[in-house]
C-alpha atoms as a PDB file:
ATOM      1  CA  UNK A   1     -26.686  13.404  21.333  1.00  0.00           C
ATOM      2  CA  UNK A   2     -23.307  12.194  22.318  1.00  0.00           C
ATOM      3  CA  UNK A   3     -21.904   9.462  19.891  1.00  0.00           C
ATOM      4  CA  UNK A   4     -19.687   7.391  21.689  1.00  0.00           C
ATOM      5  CA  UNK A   5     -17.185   6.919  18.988  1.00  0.00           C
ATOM      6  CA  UNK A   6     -16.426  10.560  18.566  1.00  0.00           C
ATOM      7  CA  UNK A   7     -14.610  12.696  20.708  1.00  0.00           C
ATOM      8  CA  UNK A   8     -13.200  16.450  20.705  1.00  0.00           C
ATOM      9  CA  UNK A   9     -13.748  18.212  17.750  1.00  0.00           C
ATOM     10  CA  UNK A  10     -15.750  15.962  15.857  1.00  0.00           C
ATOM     11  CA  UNK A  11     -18.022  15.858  18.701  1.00  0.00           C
ATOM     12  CA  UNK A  12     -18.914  19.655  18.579  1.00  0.00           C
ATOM     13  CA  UNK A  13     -18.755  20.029  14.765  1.00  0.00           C
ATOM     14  CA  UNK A  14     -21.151  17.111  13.632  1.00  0.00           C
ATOM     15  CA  UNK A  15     -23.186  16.940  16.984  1.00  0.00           C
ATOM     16  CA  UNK A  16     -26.094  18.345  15.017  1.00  0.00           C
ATOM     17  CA  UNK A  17     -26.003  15.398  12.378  1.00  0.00           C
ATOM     18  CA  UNK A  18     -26.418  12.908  15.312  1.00  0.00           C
ATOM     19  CA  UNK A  19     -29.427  14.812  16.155  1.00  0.00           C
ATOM     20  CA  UNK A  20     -30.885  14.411  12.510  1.00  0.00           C
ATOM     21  CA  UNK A  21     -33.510  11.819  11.673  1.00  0.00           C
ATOM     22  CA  UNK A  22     -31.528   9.855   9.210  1.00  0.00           C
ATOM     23  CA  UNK A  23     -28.656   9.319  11.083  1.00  0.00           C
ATOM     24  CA  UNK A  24     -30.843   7.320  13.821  1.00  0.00           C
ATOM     25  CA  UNK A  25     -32.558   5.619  10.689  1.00  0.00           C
ATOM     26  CA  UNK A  26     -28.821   4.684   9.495  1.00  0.00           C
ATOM     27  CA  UNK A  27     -28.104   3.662  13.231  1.00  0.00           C
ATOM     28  CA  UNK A  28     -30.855   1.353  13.365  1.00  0.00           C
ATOM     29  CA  UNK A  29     -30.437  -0.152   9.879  1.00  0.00           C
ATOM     30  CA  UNK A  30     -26.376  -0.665  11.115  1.00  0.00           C
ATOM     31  CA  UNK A  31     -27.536  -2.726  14.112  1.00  0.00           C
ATOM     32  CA  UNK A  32     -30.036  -4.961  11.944  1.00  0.00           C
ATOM     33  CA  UNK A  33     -27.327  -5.597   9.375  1.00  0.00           C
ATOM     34  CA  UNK A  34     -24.751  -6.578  12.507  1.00  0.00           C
ATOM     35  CA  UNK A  35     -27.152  -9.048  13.718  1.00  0.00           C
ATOM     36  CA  UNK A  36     -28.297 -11.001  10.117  1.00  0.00           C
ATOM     37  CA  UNK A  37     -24.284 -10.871   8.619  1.00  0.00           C
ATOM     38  CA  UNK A  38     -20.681  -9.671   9.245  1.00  0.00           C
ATOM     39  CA  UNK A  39     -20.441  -6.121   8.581  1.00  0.00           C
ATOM     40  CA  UNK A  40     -16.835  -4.605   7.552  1.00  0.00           C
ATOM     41  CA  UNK A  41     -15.048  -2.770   9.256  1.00  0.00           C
ATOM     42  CA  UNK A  42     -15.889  -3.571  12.723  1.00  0.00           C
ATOM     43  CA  UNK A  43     -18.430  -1.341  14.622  1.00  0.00           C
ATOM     44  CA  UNK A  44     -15.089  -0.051  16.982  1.00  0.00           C
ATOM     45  CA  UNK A  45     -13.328   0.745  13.817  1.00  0.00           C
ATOM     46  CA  UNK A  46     -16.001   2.570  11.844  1.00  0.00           C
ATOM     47  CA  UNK A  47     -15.130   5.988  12.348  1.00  0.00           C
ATOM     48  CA  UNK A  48     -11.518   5.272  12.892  1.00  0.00           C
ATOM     49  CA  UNK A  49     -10.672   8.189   9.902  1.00  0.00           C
ATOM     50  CA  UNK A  50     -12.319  10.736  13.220  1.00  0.00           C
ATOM     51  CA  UNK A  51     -10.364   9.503  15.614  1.00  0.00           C
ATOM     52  CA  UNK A  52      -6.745  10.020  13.858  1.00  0.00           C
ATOM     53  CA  UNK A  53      -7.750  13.000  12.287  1.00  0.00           C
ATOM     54  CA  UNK A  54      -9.175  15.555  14.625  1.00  0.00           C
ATOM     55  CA  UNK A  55     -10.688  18.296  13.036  1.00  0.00           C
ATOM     56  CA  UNK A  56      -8.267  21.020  13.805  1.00  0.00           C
ATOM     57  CA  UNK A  57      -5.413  18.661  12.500  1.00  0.00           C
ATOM     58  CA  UNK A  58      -7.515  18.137   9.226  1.00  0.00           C
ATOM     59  CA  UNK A  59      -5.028  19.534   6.125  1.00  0.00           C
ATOM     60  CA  UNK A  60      -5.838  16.879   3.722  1.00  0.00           C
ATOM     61  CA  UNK A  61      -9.184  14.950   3.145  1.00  0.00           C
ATOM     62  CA  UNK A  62      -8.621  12.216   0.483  1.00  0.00           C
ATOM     63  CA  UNK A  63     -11.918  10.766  -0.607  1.00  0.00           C
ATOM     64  CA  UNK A  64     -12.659   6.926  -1.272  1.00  0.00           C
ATOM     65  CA  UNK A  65     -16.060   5.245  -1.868  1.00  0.00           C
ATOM     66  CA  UNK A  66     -16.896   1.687   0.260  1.00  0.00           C
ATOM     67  CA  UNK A  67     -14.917  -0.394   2.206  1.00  0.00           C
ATOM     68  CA  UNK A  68     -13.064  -3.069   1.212  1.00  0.00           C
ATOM     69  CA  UNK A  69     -15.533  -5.728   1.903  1.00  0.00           C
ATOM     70  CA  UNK A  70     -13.188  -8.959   2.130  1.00  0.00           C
ATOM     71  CA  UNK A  71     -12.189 -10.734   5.382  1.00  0.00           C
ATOM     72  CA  UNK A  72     -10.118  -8.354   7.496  1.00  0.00           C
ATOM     73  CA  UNK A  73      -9.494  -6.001   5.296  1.00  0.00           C
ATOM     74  CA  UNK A  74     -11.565  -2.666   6.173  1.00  0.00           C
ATOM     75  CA  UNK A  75     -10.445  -0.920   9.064  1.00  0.00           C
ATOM     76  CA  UNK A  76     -12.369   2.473   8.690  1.00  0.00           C
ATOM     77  CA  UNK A  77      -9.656   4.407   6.203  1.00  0.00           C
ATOM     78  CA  UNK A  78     -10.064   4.675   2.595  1.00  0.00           C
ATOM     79  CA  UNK A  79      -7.862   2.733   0.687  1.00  0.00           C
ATOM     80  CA  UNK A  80      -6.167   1.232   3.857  1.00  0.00           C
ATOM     81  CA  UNK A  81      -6.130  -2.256   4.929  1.00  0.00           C
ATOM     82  CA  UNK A  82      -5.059  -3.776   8.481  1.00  0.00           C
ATOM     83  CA  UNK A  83      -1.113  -4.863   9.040  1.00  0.00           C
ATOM     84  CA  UNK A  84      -0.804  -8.828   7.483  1.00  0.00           C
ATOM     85  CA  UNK A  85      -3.467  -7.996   4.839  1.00  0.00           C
ATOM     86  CA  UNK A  86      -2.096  -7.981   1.106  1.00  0.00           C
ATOM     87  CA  UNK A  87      -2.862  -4.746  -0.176  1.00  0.00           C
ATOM     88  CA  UNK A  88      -5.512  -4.546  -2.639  1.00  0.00           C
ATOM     89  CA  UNK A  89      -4.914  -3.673  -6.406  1.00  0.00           C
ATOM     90  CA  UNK A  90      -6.118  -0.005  -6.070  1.00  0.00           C
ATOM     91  CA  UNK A  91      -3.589   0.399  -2.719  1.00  0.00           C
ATOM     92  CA  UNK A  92      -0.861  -1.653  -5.259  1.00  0.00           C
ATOM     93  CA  UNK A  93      -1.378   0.713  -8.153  1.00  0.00           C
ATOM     94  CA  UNK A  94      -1.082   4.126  -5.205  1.00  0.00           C
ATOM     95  CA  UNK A  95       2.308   2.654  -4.409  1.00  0.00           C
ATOM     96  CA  UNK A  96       3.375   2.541  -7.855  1.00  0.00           C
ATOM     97  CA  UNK A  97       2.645   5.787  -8.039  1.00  0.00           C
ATOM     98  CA  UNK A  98       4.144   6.887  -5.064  1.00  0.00           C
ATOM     99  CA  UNK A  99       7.512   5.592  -6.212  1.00  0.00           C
ATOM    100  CA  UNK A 100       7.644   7.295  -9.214  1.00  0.00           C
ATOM    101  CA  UNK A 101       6.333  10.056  -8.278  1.00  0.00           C
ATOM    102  CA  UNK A 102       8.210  10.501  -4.342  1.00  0.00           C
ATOM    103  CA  UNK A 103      10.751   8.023  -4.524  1.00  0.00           C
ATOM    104  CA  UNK A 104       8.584   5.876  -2.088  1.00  0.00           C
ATOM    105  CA  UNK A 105       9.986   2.421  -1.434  1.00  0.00           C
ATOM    106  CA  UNK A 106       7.137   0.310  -1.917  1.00  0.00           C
ATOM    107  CA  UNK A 107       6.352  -1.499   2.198  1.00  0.00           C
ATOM    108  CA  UNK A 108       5.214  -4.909   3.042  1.00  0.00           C
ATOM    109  CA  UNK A 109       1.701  -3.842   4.187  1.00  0.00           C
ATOM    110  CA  UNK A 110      -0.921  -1.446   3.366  1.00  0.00           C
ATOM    111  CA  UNK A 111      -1.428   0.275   6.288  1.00  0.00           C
ATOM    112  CA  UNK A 112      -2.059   3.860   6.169  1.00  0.00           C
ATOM    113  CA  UNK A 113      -2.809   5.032   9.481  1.00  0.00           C
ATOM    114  CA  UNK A 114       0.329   7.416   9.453  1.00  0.00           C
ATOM    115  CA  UNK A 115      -0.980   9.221   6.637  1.00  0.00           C
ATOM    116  CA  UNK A 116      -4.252   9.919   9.190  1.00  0.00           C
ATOM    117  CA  UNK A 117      -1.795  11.072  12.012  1.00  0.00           C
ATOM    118  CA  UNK A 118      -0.312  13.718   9.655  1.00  0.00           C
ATOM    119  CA  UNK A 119      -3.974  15.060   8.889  1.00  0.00           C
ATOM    120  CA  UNK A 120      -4.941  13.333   6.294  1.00  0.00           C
ATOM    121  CA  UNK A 121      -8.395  12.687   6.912  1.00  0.00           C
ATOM    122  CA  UNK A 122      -8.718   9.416   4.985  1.00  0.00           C
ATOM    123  CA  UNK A 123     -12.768   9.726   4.087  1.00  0.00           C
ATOM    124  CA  UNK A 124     -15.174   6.601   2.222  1.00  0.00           C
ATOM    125  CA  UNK A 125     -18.198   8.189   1.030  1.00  0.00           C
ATOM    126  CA  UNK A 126     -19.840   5.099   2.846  1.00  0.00           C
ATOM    127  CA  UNK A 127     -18.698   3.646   6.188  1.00  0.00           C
ATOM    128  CA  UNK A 128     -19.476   0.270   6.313  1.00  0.00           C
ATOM    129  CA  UNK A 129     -20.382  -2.656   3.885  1.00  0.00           C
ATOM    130  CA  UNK A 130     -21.584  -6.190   4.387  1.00  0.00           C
ATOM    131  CA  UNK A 131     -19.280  -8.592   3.792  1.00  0.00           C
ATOM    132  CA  UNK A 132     -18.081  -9.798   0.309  1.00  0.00           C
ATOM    133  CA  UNK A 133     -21.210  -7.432  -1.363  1.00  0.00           C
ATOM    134  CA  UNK A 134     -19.744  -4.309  -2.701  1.00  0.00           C
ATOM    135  CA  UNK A 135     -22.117  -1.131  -2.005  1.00  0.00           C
ATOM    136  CA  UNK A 136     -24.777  -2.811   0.048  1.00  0.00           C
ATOM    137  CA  UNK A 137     -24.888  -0.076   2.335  1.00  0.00           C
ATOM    138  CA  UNK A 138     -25.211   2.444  -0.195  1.00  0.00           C
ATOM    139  CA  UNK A 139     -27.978   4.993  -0.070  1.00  0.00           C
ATOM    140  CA  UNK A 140     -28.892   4.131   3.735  1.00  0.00           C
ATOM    141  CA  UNK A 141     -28.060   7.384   4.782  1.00  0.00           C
ATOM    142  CA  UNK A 142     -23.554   6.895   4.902  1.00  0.00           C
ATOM    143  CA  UNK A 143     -23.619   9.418   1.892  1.00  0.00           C
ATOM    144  CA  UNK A 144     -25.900  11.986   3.755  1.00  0.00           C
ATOM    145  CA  UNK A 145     -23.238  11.968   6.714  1.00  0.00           C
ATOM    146  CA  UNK A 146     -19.790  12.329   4.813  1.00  0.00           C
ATOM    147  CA  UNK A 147     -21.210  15.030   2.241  1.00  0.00           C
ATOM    148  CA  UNK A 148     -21.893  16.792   5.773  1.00  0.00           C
ATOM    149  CA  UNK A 149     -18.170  15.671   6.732  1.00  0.00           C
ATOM    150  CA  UNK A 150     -17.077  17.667   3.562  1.00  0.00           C
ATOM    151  CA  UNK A 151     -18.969  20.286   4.015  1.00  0.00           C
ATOM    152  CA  UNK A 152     -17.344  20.759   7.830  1.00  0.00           C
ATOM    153  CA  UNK A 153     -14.148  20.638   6.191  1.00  0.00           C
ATOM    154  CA  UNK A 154     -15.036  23.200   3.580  1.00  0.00           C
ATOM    155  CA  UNK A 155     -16.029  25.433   6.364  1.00  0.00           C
ATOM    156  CA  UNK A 156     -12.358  25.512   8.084  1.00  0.00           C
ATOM    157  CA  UNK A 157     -10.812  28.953   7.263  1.00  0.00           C
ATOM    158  CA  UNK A 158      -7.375  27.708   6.181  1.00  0.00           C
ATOM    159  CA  UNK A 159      -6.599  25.999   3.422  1.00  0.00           C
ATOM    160  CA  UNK A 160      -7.720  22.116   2.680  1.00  0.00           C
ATOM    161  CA  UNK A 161      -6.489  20.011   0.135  1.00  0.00           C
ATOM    162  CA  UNK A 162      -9.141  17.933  -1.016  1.00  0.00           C
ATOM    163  CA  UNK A 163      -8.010  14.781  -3.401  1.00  0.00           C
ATOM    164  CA  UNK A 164     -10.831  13.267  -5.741  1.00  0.00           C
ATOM    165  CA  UNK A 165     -10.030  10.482  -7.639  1.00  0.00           C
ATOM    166  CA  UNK A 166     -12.418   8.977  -9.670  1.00  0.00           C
ATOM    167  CA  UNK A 167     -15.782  10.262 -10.930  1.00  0.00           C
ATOM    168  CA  UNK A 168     -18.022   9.353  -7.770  1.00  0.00           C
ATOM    169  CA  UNK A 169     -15.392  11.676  -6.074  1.00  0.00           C
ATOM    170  CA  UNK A 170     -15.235  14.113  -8.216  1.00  0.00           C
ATOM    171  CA  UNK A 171     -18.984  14.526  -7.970  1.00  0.00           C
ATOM    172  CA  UNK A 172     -17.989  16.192  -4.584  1.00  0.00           C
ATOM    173  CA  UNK A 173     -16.986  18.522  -6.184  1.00  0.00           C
ATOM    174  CA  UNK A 174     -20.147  21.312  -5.610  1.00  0.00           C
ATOM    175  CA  UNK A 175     -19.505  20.906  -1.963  1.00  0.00           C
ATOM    176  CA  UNK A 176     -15.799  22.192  -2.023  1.00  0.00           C
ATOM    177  CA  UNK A 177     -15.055  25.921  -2.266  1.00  0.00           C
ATOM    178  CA  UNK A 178     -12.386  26.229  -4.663  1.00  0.00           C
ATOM    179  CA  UNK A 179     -11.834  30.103  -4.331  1.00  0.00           C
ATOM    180  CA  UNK A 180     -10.410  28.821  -0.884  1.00  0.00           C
ATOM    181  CA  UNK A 181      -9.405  24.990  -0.846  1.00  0.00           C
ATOM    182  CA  UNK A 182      -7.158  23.451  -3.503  1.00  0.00           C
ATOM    183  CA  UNK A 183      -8.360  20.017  -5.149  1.00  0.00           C
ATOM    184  CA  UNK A 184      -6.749  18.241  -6.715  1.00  0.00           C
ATOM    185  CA  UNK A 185      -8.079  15.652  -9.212  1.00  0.00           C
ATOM    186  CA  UNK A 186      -7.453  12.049 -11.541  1.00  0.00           C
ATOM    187  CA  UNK A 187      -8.737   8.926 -12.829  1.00  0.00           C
ATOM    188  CA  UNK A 188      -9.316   6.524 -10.107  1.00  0.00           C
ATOM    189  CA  UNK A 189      -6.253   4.038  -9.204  1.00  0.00           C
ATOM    190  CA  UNK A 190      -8.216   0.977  -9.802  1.00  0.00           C
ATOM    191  CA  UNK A 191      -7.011  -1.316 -12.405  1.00  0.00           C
ATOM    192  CA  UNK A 192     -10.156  -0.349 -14.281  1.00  0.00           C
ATOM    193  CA  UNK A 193      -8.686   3.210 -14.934  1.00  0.00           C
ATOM    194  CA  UNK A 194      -5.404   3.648 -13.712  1.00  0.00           C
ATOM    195  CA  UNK A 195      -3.715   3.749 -17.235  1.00  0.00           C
ATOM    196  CA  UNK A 196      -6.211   5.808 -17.664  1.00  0.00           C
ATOM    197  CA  UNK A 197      -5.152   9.116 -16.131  1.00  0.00           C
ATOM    198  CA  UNK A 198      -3.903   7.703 -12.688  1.00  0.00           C
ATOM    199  CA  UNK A 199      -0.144   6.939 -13.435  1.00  0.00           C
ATOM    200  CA  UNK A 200       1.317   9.612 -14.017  1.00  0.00           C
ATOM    201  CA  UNK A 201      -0.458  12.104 -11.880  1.00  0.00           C
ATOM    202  CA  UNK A 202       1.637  12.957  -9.624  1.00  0.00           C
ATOM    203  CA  UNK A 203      -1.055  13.458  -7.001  1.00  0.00           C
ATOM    204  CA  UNK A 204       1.476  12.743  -4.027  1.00  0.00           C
ATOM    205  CA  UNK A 205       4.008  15.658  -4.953  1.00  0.00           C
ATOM    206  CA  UNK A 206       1.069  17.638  -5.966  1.00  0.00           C
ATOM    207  CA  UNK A 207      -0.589  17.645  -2.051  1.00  0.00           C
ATOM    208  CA  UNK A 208       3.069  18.459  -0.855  1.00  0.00           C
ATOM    209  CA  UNK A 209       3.882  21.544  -3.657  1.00  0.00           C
ATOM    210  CA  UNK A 210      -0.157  22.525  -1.964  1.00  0.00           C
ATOM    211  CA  UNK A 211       0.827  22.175   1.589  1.00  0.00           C
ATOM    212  CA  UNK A 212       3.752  24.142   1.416  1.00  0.00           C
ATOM    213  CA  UNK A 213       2.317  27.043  -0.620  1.00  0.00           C
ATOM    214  CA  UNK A 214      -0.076  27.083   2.730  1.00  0.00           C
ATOM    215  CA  UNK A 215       2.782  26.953   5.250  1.00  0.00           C
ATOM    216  CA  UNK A 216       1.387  23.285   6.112  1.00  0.00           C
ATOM    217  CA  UNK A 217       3.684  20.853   7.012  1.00  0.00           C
ATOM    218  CA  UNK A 218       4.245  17.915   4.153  1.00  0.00           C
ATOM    219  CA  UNK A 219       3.270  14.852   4.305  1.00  0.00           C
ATOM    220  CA  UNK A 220       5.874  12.052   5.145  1.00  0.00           C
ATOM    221  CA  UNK A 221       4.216   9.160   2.655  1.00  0.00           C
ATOM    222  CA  UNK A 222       6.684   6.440   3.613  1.00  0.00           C
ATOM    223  CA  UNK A 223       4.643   3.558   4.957  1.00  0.00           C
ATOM    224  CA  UNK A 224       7.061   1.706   7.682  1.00  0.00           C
ATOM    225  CA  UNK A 225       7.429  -2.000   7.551  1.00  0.00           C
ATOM    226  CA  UNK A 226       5.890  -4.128   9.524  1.00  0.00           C
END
């Protein structure tokens, strides 16, 4: 089956999900939920993370959980929100971090879609939510999909750094080889747990120092105002 929001790489490597039973199920379940409510992020932008990120280009996967679910806020990258959006308090609490820990100068928007053109593949464990209901498109098959995702990335022969923040993350663990990838791993940035183990981490220098022991290229983090 062809999906028509992948292209390329994707295409080939997860062509036999799209064959799968569940994913139709999911499909079907998607189109239901469009109909009854809004649905976040839009159905063009729900595999956006693919289509920045090809699979060769894939050097970094950072993992997230469920899309923002506010107005206009989810547009298909973890942790990223859509230019004229006020970041949210997880995305505020990353660019704390960033600044202490790169020197980042903090931008006046939150979005990340330059982080996905340096191949950062920028990964919810769920793709869509409805709107203002947190997880409400959890365990409809999203999860099934993106621990296939990881497992694709696993499978590349060079090095991946994989970033799990958090303990839903870090419950991906099992599906990363770590005799071959590097992970790297801290509390979640939410408010909930950032003092807890977040601040402090360093997780920004950390994918760099892991890049260039692979003979990656770093990642720029600076977000450009917009």
């Amino acid at each position: 089956m062809t999906n028509p929001h992948f292209s390329g790489s994707w295409q080939t490597v997860l062509n036999d999900e799209f064959e799968k039973p569940y994913f139709g199920k999911l499909q079907n379940f998607l189109a239901e939920e469009r109909l009854a409510y809004s649905i976040y992020p839009t159905e063009e932008n729900v595999f956006s993370a693919f289509e920045l990120t090809p699979y060769e280009q894939v050097n970094v996967l950072l993992l997230g959980q469920d899309p923002y679910h506010d107005d206009n806020q989810a547009h298909g990258l973890c942790f990223s929100v859509k230019p004229g959006i006020k970041p949210p308090p997880s995305l505020v609490n990353m660019f704390k971090e960033l600044k202490q820990d790169v020197g980042f100068d903090i931008p006046n928007n939150g979005y990340l879609v330059e982080w996905a053109k340096q191949g950062m593949l920028m990964l919810n464990a769920v793709l869509t939510v409805r709107a203002h209901t947190p997880n409400s498109h959890k365990n409809k098959g999203w999860e099934t999909f993106t621990d296939a995702v990881i497992n694709k990335v696993n499978d590349k022969a060079d090095p991946v750094v994989f970033v799990l923040w958090g303990g839903y993350a870090q419950k991906k663990l099992k599906l990363i080889d770590t005799s071959r990838h590097i992970v790297i791993q801290s509390a979640h940035p939410s408010p909930l747990s950032a003092r807890n183990g977040f601040f402090g981490s360093k997780p920004f220098s950390a994918i760099n120092s892991a890049l260039r022991a692979s003979g990656k290229p770093e990642i720029d983090w600076q977000i450009p105002n917009l």
